[in-house]
PDB file of N, CA and C in Angstrom:
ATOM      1  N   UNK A   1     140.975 137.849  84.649  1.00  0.00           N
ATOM      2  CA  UNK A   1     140.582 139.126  85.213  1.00  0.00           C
ATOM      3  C   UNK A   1     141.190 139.243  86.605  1.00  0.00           C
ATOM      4  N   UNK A   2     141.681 140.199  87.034  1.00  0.00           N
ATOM      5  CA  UNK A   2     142.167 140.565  88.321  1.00  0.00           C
ATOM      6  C   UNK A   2     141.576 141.359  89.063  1.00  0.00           C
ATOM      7  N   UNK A   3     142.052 141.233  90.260  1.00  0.00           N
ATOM      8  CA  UNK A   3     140.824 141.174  91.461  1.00  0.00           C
ATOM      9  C   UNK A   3     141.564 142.906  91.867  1.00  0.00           C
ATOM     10  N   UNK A   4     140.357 143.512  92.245  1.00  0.00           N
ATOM     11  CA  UNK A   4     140.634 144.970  92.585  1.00  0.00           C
ATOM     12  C   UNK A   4     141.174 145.423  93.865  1.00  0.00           C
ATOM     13  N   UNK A   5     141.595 146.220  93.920  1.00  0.00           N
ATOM     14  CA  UNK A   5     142.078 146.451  95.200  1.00  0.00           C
ATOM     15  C   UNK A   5     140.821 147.114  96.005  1.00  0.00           C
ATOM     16  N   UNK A   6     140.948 147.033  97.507  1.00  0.00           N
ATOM     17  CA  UNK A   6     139.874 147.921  98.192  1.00  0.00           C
ATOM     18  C   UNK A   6     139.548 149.008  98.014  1.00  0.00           C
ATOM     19  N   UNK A   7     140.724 150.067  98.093  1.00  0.00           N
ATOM     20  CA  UNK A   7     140.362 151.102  97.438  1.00  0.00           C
ATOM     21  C   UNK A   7     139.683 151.579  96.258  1.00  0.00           C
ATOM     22  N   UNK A   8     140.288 150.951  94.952  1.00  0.00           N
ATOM     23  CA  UNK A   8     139.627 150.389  93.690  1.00  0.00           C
ATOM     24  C   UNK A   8     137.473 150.094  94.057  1.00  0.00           C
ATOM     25  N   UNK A   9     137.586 149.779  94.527  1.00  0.00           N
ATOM     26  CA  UNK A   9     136.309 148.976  95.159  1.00  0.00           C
ATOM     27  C   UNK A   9     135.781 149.648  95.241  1.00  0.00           C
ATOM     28  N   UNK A  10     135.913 150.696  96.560  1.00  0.00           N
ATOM     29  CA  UNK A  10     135.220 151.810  97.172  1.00  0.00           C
ATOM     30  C   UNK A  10     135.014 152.512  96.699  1.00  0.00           C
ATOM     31  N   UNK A  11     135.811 153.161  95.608  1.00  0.00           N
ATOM     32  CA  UNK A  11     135.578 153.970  94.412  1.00  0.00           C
ATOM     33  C   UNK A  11     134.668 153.894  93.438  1.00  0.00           C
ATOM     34  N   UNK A  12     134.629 152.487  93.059  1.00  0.00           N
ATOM     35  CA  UNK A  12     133.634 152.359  91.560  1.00  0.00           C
ATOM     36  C   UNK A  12     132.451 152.235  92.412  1.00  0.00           C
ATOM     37  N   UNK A  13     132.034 152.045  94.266  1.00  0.00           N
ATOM     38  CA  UNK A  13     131.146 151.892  94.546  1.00  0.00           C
ATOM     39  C   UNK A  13     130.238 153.131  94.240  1.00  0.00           C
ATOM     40  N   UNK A  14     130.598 154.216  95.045  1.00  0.00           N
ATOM     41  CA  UNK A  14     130.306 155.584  95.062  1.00  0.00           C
ATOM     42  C   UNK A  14     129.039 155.766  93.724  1.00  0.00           C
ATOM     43  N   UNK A  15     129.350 154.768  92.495  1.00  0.00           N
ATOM     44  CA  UNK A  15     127.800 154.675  91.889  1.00  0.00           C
ATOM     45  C   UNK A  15     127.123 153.741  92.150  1.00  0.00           C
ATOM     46  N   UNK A  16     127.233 152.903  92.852  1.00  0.00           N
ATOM     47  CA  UNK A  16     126.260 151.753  93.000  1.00  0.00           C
ATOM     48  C   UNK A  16     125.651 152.492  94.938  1.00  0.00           C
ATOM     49  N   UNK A  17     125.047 152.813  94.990  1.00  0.00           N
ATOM     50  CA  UNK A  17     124.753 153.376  96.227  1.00  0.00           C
ATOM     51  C   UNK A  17     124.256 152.240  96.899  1.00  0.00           C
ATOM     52  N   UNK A  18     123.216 150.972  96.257  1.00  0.00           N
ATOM     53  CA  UNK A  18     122.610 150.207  96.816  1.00  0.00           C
ATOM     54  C   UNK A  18     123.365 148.920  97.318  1.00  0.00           C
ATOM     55  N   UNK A  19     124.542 148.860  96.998  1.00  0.00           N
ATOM     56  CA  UNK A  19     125.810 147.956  97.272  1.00  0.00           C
ATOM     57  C   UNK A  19     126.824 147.928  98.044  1.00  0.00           C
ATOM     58  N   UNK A  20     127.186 147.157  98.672  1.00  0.00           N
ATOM     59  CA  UNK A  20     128.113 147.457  99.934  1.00  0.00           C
ATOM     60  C   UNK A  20     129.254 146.120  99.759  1.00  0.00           C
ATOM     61  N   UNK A  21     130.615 146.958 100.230  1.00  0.00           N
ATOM     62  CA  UNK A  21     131.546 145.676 100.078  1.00  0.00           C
ATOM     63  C   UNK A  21     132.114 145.263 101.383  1.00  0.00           C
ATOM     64  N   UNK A  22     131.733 144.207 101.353  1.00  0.00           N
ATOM     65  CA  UNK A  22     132.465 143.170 102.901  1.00  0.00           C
ATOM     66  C   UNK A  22     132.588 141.702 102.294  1.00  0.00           C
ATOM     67  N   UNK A  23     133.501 141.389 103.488  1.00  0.00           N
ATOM     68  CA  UNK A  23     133.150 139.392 103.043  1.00  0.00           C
ATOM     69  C   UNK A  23     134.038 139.103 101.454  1.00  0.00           C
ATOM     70  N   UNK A  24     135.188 139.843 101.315  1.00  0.00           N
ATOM     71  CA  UNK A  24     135.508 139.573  99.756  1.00  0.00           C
ATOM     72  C   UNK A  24     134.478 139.823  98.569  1.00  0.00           C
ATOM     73  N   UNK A  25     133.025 140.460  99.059  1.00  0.00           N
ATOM     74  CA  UNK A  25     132.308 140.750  97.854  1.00  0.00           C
ATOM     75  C   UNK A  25     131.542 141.468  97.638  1.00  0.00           C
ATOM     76  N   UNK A  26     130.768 142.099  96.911  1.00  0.00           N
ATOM     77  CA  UNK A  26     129.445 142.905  96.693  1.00  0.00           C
ATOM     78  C   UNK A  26     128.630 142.727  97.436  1.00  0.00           C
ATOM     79  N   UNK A  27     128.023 143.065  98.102  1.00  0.00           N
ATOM     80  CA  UNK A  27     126.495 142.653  98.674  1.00  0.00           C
ATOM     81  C   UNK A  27     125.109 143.298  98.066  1.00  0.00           C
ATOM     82  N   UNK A  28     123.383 143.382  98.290  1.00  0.00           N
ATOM     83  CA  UNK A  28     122.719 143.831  97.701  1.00  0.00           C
ATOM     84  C   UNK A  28     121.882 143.118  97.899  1.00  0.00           C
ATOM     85  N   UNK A  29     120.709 144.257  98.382  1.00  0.00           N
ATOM     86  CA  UNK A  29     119.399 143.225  99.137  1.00  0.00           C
ATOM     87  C   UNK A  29     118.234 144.163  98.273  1.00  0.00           C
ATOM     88  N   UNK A  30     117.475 144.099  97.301  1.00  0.00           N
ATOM     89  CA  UNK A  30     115.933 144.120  96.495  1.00  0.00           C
ATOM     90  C   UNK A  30     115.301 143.267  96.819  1.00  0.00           C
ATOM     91  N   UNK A  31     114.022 144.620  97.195  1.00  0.00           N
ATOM     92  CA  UNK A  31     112.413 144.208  97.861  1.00  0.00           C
ATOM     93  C   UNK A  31     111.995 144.977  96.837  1.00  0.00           C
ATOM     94  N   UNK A  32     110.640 143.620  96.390  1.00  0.00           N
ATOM     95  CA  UNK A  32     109.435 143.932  95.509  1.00  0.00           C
ATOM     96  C   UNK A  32     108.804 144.275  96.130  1.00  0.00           C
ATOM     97  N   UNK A  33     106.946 144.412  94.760  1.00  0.00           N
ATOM     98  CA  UNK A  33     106.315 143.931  95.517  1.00  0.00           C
ATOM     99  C   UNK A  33     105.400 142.980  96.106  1.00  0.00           C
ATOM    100  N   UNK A  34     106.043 141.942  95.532  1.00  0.00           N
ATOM    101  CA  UNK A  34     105.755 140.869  96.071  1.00  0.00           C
ATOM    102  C   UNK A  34     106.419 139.471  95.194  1.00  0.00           C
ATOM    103  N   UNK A  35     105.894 138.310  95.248  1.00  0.00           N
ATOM    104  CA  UNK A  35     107.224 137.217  94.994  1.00  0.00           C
ATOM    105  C   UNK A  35     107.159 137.255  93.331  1.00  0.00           C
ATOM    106  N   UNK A  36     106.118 137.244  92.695  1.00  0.00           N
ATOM    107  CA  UNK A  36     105.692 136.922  91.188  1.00  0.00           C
ATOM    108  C   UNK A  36     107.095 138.330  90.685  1.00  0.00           C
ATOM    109  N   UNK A  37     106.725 139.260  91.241  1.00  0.00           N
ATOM    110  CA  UNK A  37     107.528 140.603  90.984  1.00  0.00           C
ATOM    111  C   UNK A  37     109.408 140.118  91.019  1.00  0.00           C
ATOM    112  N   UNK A  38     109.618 139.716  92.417  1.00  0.00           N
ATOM    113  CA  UNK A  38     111.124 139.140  92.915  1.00  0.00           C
ATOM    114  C   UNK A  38     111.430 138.172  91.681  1.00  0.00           C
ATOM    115  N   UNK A  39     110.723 137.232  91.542  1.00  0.00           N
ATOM    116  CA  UNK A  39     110.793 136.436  90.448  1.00  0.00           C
ATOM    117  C   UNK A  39     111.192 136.603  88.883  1.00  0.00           C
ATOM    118  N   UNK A  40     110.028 137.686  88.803  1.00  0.00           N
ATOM    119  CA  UNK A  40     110.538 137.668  87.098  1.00  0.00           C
ATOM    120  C   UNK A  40     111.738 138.850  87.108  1.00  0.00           C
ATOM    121  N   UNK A  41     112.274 139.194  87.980  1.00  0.00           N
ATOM    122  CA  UNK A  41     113.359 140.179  88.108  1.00  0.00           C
ATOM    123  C   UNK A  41     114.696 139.235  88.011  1.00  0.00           C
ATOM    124  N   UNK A  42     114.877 138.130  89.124  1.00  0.00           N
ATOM    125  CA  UNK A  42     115.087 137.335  88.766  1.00  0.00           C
ATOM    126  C   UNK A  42     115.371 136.187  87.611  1.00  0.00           C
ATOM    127  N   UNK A  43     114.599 136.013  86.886  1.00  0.00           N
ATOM    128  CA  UNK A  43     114.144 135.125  85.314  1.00  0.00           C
ATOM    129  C   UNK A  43     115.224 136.587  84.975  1.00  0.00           C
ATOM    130  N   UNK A  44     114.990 137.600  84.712  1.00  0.00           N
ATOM    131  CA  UNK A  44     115.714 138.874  83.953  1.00  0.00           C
ATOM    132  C   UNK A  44     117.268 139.003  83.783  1.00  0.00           C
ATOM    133  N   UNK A  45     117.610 138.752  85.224  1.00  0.00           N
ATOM    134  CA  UNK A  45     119.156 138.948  85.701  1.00  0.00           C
ATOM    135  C   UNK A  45     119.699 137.645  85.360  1.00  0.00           C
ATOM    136  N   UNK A  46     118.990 136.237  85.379  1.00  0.00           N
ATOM    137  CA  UNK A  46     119.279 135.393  84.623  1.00  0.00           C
ATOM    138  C   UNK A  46     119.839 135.181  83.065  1.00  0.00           C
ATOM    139  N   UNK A  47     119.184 135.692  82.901  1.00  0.00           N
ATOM    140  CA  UNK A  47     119.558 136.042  81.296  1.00  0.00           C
ATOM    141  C   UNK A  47     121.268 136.804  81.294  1.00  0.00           C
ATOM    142  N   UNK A  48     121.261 137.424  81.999  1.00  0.00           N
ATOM    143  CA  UNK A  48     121.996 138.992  81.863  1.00  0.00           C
ATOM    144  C   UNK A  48     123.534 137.654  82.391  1.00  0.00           C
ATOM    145  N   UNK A  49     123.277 137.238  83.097  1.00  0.00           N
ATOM    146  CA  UNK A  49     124.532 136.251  84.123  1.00  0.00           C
ATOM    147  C   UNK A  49     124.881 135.559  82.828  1.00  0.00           C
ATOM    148  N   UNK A  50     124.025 134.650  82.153  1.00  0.00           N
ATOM    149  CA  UNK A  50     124.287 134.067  81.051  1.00  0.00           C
ATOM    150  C   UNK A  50     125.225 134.735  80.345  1.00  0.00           C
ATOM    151  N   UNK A  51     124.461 135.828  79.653  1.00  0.00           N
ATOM    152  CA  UNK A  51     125.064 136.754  78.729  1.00  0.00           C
ATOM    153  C   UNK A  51     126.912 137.251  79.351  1.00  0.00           C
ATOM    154  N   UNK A  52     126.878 137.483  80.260  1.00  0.00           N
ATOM    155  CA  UNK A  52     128.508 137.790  80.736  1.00  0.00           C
ATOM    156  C   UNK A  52     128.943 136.722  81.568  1.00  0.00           C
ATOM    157  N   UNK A  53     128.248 135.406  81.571  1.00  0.00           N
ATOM    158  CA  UNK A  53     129.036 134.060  82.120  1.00  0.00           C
ATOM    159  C   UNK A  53     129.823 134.640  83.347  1.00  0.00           C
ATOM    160  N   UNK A  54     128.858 135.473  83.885  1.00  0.00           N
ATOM    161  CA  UNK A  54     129.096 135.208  85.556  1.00  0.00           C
ATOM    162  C   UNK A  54     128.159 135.266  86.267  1.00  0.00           C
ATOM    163  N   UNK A  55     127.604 134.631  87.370  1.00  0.00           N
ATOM    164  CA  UNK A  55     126.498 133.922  88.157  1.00  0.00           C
ATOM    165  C   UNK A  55     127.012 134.512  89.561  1.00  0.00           C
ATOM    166  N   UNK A  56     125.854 134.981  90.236  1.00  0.00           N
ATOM    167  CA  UNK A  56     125.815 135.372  91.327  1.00  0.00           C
ATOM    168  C   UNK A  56     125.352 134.384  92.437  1.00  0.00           C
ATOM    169  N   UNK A  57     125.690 134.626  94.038  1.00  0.00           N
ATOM    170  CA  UNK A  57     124.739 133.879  94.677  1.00  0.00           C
ATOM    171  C   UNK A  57     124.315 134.819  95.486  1.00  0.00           C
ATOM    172  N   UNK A  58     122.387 134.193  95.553  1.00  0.00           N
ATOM    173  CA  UNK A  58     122.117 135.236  95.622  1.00  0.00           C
ATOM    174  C   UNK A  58     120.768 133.780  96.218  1.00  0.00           C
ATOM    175  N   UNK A  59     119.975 134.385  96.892  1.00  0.00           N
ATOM    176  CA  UNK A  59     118.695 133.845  97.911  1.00  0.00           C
ATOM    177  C   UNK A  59     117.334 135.066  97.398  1.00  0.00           C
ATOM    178  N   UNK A  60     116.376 134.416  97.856  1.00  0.00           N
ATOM    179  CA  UNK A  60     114.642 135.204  97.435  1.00  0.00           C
ATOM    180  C   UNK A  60     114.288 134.453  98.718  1.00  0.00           C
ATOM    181  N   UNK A  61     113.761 135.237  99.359  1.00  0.00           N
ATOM    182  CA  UNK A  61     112.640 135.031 100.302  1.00  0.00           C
ATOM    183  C   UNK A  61     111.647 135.925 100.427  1.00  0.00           C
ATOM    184  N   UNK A  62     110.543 135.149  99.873  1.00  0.00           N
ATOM    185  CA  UNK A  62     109.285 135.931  99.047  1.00  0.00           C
ATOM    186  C   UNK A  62     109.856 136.931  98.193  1.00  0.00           C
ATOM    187  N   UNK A  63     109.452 138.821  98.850  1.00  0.00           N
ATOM    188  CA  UNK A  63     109.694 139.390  97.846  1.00  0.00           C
ATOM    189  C   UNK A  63     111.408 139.839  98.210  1.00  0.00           C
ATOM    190  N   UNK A  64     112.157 139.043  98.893  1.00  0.00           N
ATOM    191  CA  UNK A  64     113.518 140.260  98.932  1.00  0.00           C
ATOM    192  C   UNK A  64     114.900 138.984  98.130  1.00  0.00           C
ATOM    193  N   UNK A  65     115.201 139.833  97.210  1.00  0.00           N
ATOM    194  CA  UNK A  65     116.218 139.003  96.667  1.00  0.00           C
ATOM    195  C   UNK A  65     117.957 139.648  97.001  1.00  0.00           C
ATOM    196  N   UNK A  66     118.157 139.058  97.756  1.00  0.00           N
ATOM    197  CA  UNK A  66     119.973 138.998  98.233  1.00  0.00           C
ATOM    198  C   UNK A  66     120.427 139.101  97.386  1.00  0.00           C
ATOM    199  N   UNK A  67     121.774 139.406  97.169  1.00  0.00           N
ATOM    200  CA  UNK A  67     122.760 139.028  95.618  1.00  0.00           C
ATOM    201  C   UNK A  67     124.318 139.317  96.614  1.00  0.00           C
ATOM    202  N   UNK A  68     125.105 138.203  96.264  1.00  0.00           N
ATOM    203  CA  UNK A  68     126.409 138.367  96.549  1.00  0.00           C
ATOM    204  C   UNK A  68     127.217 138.237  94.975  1.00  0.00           C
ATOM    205  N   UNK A  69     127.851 139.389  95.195  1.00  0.00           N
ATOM    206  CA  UNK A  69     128.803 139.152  93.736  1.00  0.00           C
ATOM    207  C   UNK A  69     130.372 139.333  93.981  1.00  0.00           C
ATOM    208  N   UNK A  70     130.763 137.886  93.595  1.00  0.00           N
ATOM    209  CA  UNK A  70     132.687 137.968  93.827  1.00  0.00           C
ATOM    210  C   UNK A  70     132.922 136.846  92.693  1.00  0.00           C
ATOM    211  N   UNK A  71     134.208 137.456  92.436  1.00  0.00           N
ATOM    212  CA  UNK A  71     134.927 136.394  90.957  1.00  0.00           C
ATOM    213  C   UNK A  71     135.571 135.607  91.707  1.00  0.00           C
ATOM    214  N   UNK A  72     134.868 134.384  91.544  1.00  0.00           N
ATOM    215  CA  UNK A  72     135.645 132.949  92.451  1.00  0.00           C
ATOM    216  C   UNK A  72     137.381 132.781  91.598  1.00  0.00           C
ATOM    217  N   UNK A  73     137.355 133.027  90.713  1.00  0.00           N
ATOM    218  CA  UNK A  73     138.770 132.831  89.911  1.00  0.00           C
ATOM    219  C   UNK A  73     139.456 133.405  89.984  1.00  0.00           C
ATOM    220  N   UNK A  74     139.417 134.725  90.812  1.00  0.00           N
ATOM    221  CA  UNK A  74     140.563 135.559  90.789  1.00  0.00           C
ATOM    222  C   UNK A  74     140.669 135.863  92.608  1.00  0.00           C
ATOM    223  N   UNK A  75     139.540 135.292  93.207  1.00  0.00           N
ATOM    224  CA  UNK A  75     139.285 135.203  94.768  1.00  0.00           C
ATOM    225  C   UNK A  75     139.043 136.875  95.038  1.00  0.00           C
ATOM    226  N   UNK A  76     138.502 137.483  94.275  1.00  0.00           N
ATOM    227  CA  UNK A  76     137.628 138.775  94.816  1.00  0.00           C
ATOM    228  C   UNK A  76     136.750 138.960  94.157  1.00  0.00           C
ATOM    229  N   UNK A  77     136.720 140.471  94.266  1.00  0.00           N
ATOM    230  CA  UNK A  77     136.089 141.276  93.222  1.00  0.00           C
ATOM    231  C   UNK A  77     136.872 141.815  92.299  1.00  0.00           C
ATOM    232  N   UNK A  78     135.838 141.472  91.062  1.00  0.00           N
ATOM    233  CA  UNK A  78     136.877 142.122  89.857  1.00  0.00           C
ATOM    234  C   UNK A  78     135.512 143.367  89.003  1.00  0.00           C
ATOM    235  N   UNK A  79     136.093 143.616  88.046  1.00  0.00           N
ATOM    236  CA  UNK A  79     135.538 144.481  87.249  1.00  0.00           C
ATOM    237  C   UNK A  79     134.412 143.732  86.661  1.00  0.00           C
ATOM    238  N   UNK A  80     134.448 142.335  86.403  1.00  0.00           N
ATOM    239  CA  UNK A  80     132.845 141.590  85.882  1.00  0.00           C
ATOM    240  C   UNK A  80     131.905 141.256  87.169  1.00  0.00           C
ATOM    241  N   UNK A  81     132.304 141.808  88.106  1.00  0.00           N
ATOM    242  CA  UNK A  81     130.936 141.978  89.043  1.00  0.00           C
ATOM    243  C   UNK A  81     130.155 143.358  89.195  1.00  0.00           C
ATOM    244  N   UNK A  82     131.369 144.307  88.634  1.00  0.00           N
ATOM    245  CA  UNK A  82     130.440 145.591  88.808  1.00  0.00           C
ATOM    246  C   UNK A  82     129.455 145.740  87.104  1.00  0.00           C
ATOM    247  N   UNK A  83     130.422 145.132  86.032  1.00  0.00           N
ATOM    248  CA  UNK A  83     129.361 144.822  84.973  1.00  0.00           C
ATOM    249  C   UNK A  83     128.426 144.326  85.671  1.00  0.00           C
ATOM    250  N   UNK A  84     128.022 143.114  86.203  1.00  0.00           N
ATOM    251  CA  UNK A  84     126.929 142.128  86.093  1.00  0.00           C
ATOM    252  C   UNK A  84     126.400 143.073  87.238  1.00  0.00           C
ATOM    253  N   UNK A  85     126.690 144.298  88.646  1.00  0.00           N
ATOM    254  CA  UNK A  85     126.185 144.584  89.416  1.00  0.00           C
ATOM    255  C   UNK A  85     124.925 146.124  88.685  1.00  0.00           C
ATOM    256  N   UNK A  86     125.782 146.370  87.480  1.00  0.00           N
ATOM    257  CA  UNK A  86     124.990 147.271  86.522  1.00  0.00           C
ATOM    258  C   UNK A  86     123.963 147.005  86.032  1.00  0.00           C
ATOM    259  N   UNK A  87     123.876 145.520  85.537  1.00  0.00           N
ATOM    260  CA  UNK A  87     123.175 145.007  84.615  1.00  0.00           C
ATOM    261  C   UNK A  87     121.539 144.560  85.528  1.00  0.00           C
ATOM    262  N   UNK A  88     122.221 144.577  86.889  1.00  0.00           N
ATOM    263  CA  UNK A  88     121.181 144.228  87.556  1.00  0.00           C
ATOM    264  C   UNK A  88     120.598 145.503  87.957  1.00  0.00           C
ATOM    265  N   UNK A  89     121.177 146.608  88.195  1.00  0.00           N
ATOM    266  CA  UNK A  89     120.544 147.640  88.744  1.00  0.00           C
ATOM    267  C   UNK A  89     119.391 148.102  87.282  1.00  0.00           C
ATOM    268  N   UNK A  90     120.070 148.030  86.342  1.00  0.00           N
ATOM    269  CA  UNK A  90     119.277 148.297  85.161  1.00  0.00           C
ATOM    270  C   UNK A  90     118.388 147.654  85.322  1.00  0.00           C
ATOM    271  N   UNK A  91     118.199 146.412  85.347  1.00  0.00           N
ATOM    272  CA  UNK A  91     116.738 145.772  85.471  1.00  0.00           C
ATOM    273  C   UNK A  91     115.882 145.519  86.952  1.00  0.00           C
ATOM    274  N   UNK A  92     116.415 146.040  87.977  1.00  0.00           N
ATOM    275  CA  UNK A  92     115.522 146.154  89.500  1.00  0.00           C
ATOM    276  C   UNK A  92     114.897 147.659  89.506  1.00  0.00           C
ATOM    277  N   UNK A  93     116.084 148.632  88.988  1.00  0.00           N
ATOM    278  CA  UNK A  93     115.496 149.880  89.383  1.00  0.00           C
ATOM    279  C   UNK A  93     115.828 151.311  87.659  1.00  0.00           C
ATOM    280  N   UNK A  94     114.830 150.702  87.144  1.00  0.00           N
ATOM    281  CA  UNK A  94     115.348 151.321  85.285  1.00  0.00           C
ATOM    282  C   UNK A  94     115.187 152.476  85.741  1.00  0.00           C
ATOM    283  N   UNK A  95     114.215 153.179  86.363  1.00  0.00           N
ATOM    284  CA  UNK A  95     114.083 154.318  86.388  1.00  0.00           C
ATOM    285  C   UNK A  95     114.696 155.323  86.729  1.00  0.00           C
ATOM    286  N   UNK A  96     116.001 154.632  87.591  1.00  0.00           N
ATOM    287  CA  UNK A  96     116.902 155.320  88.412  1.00  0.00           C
ATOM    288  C   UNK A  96     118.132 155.398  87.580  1.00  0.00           C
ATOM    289  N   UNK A  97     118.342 155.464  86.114  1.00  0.00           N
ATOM    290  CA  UNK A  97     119.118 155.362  85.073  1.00  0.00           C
ATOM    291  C   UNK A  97     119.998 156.821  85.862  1.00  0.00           C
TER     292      UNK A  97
END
């Protein structure tokens, strides 16, 4: 997979409103409400990383879960971070389909 250009980037951002690109990658900070909540959101997006064998890093402190998403193999961002950045919005905020 090949890594996008900035422009490229900025563009497919324009739907992810809650995401910002610096640092070579995605960024993205979700607050519950509270840790049991952060958690099984978490356990969720787990699954989902599995399922498209790409893994984020990403920190929880209590309820706010970080997420950095960049394709270490191609040294950016590619198109399987904005999958896996979908997959997560689907399960933090469904309602906002």
């Amino acid at each position: 997979m090949s890594k996008l250009t900035e422009q490229n980037i900025e563009t497919k951002l324009l739907r992810f409103p809650d995401w910002e690109y610096y640092d070579n990658a995605l960024h993205a900070e979700f607050e519950f409400e509270n840790f049991k909540d952060c958690f099984g959101a978490m356990s969720r997006i787990a699954f989902e990383c599995e399922a498209l064998n790409h893994h984020p890093e990403w920190t929880n402190i209590y309820n706010v879960l970080t997420i950095s998403l960049s394709t270490h193999d191609a040294g950016g961002v590619t198109n399987k971070d904005f999958k896996l950045a979908e997959a997560i919005e689907n399960i933090v905020e469904p309602d906002e389909e």
